[in-house]
N, C-alpha and C. Protein backbone atom coordinates (compact mmCIF):
# COMPACT_ATOMS: atom_id res chain seq x y z
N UNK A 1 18.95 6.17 -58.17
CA UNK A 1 19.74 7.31 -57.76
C UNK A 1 20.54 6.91 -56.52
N UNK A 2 21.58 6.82 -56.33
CA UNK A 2 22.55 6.84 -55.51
C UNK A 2 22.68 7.68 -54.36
N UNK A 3 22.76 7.42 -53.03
CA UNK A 3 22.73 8.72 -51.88
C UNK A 3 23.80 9.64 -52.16
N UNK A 4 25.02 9.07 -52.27
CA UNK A 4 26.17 9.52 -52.24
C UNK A 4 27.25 9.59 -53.68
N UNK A 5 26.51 9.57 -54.81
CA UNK A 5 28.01 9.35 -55.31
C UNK A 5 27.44 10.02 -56.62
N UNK A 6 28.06 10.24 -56.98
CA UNK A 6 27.76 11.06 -58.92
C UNK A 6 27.20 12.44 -58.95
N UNK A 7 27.03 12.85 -60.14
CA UNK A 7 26.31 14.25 -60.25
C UNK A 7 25.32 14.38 -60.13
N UNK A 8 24.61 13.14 -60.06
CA UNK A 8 22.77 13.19 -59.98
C UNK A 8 22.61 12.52 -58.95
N UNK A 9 23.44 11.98 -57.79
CA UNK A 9 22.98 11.49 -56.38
C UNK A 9 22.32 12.82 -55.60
N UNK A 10 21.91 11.69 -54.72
CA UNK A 10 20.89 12.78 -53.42
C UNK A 10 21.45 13.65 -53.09
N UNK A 11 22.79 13.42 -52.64
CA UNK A 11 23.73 14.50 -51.84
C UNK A 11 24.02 15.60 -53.20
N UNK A 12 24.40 15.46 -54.26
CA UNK A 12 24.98 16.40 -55.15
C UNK A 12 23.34 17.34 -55.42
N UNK A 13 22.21 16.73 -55.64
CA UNK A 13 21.11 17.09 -55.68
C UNK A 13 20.99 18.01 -54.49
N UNK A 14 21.48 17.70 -52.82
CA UNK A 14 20.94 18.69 -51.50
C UNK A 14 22.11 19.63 -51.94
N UNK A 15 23.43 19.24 -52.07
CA UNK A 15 24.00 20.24 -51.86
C UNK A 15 23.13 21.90 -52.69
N UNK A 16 23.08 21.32 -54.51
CA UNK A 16 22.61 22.32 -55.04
C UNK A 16 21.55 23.35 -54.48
N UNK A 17 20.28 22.30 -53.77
CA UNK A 17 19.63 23.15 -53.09
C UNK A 17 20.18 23.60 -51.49
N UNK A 18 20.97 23.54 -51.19
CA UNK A 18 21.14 24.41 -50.22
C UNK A 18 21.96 25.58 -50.41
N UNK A 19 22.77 25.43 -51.57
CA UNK A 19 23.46 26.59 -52.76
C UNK A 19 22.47 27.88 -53.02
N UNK A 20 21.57 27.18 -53.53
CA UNK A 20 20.17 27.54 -54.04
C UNK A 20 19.66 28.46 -53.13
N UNK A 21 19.15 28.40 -51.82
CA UNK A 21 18.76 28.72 -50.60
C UNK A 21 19.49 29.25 -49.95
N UNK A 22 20.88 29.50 -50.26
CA UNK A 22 21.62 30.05 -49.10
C UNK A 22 21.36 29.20 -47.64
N UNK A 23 21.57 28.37 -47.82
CA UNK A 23 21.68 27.66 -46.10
C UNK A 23 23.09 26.62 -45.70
N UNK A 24 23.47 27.05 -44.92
CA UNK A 24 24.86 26.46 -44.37
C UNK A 24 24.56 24.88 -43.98
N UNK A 25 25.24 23.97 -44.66
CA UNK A 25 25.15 22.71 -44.48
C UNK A 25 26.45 22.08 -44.26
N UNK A 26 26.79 21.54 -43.02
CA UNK A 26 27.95 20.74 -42.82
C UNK A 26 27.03 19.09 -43.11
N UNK A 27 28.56 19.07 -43.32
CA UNK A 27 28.80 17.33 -43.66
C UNK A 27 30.09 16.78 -43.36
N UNK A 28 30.24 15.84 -42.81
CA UNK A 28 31.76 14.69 -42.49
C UNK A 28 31.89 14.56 -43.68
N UNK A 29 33.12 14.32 -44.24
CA UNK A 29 33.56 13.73 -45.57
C UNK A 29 34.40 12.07 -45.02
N UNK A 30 35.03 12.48 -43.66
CA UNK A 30 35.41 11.41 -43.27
C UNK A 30 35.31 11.31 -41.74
N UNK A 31 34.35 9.96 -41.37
CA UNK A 31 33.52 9.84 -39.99
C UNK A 31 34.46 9.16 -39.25
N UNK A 32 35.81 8.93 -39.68
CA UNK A 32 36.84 8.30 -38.81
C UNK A 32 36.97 8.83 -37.42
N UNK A 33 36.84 8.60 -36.32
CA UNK A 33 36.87 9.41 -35.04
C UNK A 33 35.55 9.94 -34.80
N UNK A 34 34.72 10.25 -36.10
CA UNK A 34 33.75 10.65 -35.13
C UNK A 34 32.54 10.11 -34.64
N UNK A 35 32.11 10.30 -33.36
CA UNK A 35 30.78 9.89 -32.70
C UNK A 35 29.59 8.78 -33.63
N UNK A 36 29.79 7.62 -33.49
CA UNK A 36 29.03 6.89 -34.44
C UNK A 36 27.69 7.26 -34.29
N UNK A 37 26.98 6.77 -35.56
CA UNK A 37 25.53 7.32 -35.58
C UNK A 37 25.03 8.66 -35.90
N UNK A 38 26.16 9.68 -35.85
CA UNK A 38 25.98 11.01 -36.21
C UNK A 38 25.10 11.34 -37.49
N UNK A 39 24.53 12.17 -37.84
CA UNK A 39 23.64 12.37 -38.70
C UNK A 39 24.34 12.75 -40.27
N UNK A 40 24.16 12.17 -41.42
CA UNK A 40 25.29 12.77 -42.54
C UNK A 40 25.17 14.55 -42.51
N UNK A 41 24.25 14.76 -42.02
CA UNK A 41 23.64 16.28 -42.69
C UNK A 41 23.31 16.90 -41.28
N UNK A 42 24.06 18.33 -41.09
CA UNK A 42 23.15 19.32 -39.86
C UNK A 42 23.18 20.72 -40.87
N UNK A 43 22.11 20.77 -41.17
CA UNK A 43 21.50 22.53 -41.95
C UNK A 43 20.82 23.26 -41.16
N UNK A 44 21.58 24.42 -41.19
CA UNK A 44 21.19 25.61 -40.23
C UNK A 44 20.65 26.46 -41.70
N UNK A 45 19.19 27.70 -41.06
CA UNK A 45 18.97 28.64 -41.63
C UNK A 45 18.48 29.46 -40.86
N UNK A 46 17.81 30.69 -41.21
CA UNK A 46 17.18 31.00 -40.59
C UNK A 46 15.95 31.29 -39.46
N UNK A 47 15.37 30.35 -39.87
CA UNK A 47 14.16 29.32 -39.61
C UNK A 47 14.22 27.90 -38.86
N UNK A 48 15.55 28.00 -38.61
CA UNK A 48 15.96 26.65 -37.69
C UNK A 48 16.96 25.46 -38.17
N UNK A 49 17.10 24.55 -38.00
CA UNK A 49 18.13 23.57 -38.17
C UNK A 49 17.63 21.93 -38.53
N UNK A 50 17.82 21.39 -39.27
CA UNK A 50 17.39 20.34 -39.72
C UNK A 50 18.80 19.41 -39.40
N UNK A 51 18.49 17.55 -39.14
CA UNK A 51 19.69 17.18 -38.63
C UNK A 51 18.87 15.65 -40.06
N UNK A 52 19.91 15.59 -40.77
CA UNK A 52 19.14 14.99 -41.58
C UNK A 52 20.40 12.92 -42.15
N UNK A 53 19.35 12.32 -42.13
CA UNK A 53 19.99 10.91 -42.80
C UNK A 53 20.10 10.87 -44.06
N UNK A 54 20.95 10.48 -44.80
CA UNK A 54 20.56 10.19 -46.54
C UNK A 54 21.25 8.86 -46.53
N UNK A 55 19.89 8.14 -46.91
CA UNK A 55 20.08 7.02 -47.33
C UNK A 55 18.79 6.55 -49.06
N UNK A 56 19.82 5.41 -49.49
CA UNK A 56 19.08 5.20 -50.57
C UNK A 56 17.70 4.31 -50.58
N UNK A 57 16.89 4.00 -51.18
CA UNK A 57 15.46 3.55 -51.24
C UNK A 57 15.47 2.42 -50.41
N UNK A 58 16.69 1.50 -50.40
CA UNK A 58 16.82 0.33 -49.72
C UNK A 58 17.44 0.15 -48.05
N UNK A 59 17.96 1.52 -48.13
CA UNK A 59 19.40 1.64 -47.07
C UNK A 59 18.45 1.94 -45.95
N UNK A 60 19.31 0.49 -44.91
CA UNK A 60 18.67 0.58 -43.89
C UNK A 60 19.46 1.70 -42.41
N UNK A 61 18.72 1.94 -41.40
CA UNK A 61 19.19 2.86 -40.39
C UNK A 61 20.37 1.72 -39.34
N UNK A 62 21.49 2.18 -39.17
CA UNK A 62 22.50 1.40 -38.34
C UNK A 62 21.65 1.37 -36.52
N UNK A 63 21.77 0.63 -35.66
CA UNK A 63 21.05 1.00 -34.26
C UNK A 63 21.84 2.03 -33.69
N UNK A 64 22.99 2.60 -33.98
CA UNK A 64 23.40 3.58 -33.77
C UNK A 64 22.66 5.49 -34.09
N UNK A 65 22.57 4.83 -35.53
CA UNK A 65 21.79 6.14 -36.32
C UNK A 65 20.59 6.15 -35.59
N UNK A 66 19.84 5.41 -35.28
CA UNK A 66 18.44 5.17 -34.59
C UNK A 66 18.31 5.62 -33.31
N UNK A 67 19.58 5.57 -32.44
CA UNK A 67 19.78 5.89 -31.04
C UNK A 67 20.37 7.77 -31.35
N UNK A 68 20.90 8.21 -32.41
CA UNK A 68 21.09 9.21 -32.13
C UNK A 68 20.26 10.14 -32.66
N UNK A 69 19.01 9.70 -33.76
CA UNK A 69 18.42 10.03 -34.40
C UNK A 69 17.32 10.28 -32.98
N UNK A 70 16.61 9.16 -32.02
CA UNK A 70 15.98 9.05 -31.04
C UNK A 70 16.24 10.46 -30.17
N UNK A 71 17.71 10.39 -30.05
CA UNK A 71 18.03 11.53 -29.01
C UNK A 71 17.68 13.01 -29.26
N UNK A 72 18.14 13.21 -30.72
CA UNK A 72 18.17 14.68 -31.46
C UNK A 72 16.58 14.87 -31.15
N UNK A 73 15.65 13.95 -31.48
CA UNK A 73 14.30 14.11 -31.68
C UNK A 73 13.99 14.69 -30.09
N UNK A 74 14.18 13.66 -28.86
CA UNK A 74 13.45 13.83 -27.66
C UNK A 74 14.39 15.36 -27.24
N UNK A 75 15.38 15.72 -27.86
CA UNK A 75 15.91 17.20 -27.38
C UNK A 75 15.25 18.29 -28.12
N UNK A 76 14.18 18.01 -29.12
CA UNK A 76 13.23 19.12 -29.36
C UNK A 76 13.84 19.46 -30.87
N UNK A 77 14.62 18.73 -31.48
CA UNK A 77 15.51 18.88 -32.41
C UNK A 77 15.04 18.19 -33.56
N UNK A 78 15.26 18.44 -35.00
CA UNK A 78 14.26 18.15 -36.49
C UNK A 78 15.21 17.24 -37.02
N UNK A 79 15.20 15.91 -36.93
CA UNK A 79 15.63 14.45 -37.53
C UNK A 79 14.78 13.94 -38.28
N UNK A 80 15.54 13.30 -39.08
CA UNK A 80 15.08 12.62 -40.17
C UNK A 80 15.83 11.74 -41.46
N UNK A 81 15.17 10.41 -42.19
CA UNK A 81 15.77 10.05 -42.87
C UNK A 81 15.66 10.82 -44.11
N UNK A 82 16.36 10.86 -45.47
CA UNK A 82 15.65 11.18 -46.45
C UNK A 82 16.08 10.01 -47.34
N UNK A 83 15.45 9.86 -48.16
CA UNK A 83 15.48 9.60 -49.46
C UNK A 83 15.55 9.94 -50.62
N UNK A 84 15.93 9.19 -52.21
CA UNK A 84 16.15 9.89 -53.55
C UNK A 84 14.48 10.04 -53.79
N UNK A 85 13.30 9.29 -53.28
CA UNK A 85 11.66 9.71 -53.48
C UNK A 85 11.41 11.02 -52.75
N UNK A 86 12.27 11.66 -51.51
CA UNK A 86 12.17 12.69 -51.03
C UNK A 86 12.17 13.92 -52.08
N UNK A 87 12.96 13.78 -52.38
CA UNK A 87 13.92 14.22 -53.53
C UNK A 87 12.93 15.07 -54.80
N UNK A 88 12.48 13.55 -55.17
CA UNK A 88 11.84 13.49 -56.29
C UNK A 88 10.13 14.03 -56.15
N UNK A 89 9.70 14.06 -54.99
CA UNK A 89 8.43 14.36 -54.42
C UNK A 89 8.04 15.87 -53.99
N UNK A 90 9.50 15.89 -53.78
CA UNK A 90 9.38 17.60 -53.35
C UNK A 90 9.67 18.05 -52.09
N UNK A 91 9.35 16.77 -50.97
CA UNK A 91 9.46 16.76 -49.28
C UNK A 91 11.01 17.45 -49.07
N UNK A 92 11.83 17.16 -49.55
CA UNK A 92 13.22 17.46 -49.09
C UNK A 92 13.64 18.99 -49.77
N UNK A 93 12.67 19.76 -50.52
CA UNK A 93 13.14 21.37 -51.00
C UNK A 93 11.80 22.37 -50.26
N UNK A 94 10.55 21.05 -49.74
CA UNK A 94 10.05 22.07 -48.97
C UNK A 94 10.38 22.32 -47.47
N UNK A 95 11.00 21.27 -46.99
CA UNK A 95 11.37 21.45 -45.55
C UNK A 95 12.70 22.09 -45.87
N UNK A 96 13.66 22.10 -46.73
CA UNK A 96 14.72 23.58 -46.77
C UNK A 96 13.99 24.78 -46.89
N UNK A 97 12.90 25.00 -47.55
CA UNK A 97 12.56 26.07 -48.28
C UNK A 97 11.86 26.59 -46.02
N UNK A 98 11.64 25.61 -45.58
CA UNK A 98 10.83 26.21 -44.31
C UNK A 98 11.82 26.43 -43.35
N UNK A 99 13.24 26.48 -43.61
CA UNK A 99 14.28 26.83 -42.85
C UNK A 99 14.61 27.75 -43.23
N UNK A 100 14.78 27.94 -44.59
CA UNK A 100 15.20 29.54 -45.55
C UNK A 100 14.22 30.44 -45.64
N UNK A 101 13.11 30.47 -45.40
CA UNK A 101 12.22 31.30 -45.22
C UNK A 101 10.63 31.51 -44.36
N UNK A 102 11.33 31.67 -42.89
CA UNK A 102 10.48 31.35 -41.93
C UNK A 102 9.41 32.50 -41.89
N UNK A 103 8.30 32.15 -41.87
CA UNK A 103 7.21 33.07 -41.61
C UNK A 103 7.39 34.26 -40.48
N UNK A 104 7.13 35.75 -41.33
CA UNK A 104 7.57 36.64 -40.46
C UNK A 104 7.09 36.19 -39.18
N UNK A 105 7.48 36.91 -37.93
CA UNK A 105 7.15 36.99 -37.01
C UNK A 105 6.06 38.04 -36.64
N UNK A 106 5.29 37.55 -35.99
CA UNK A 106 4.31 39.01 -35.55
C UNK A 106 4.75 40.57 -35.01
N UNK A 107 4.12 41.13 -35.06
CA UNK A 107 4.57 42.59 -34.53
C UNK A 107 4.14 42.80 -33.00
């Protein structure tokens, strides 16, 4: 499975579920100008914000992605790589599903 490209890559796969979920997901289509290392994926829901990598089974992290991935993390902020095994495992529709539907709050 491909991160990026076809009807059955990772990305065509997140987009659906974030369709799915109602959750607002930006993405660069083109990273020309912007801030290297940036994350492909920032998803906001209700329940908080996920800042996410997609890369494929092999694809390694640039020291850029690593330094900004480092930063998002020590600012209290939810980074991460994913993968097409994410995917396929379930990890990547339950951590949307815990942004789209955050446990009430107490009274």
């Amino acid at each position: 499975m491909y991160e990026d490209r076809g009807p059955d890559s990772l990305e065509a796969n997140l987009r659906k579920l974030l369709d799915d979920l109602n959750l607002f997901g930006f993405h660069v289509r083109n990273s020309i100008g912007s801030a290297r290392g940036w994350p492909d994926w920032a998803i906001l829901g209700p329940g908080g914000a996920l800042f996410r990598e997609l890369k494929s089974e092999a694809g390694k992290l640039s020291g850029e992605q690593r330094r900004v991935g480092s930063k998002l993390t020590r600012a209290g902020l939810d980074w991460a790589v994913w993968r097409p095994t994410d995917l396929l495992n379930g990890v990547i529709a339950a951590q949307l599903a815990r942004i789209a539907y955050p446990p009430e709050e107490a009274a």
